[in-house]
Protein backbone atom coordinates (compact mmCIF):
# COMPACT_ATOMS: atom_id res chain seq x y z
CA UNK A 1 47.93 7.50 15.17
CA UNK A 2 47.01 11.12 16.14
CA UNK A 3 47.82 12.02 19.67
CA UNK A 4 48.76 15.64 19.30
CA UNK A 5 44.77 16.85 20.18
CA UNK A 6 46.38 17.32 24.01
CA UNK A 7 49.87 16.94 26.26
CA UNK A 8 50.55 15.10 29.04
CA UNK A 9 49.00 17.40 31.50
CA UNK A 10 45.93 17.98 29.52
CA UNK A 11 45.59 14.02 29.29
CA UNK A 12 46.41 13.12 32.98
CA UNK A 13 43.52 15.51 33.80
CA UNK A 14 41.25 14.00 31.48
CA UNK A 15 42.40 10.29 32.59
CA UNK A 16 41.78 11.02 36.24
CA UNK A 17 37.89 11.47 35.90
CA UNK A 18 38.05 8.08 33.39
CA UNK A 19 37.41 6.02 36.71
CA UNK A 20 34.21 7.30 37.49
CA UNK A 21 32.23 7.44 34.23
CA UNK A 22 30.57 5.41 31.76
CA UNK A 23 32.49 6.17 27.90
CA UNK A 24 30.95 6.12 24.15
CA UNK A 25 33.88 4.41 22.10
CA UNK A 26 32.97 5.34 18.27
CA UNK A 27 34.88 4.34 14.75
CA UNK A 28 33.71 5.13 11.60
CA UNK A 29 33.75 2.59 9.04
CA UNK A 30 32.54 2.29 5.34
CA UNK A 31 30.63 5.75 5.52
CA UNK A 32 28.81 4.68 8.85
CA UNK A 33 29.82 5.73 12.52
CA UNK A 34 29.66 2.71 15.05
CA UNK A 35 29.75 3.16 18.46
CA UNK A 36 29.34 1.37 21.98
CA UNK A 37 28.59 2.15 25.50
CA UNK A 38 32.22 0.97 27.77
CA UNK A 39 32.84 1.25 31.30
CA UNK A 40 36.05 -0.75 30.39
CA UNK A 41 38.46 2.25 29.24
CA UNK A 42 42.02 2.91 30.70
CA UNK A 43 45.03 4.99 30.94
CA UNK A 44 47.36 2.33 29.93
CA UNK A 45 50.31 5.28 29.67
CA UNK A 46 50.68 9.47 29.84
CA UNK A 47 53.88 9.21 27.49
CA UNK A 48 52.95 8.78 24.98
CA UNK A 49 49.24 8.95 25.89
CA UNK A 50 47.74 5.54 25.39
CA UNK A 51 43.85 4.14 26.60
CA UNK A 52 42.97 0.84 26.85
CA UNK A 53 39.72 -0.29 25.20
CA UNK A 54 37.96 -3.65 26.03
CA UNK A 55 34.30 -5.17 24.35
CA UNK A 56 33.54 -7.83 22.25
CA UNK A 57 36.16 -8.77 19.51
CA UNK A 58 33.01 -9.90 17.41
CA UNK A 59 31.78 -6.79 17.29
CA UNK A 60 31.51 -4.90 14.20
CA UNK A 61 33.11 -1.62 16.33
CA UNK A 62 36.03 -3.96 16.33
CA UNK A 63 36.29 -4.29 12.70
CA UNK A 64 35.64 -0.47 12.33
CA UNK A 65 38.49 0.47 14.31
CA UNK A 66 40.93 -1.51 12.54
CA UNK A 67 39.83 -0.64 9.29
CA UNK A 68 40.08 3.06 10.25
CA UNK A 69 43.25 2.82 12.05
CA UNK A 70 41.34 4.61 15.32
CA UNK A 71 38.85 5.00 17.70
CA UNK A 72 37.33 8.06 19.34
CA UNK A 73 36.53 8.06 23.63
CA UNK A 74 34.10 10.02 24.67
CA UNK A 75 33.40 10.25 28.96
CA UNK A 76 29.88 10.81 29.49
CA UNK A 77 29.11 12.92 32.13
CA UNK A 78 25.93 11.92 34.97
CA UNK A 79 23.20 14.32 32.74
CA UNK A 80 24.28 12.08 29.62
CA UNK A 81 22.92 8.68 30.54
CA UNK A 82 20.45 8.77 27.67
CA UNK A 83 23.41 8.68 25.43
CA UNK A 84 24.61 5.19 27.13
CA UNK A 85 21.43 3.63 26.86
């Protein structure tokens, strides 16, 4: 698992606007990029620096980020909506 984009400080920071915004969780998988709106993402822990994710366990996201061993977060900001929808 690749952590090392970012240290603690840099991910406390980042964590601390989490609350208020909606995130794009993305996986790629078999050549094609899946992703999902979720207002359901966490700091679970700043050492080592750990999210919590939650959606559907059907969904084929789910599958995605197993098979690629990852997942990407991205926090939308309020001119981004259209990206949520």
């Amino acid at each position: 698992m690749n952590v090392g984009f970012f240290g603690r400080p840099e991910f406390g920071e980042v964590m601390s606007r989490l609350a208020s915004t909606v995130s794009v969780v993305t996986a790629a998988h078999a050549g094609e990029d899946l992703g999902r709106t979720a207002t359901s993402v966490f700091s679970l822990s700043a050492t080592p620096p750990a999210v919590l994710v939650a959606f559907d366990l059907a969904a084929r996201l789910a599958d995605a980020i197993v098979s690629a061993g990852g997942f990407s977060v991205a926090m939308l900001a309020r001119d981004q909506e259209m990206i949520a929808d």
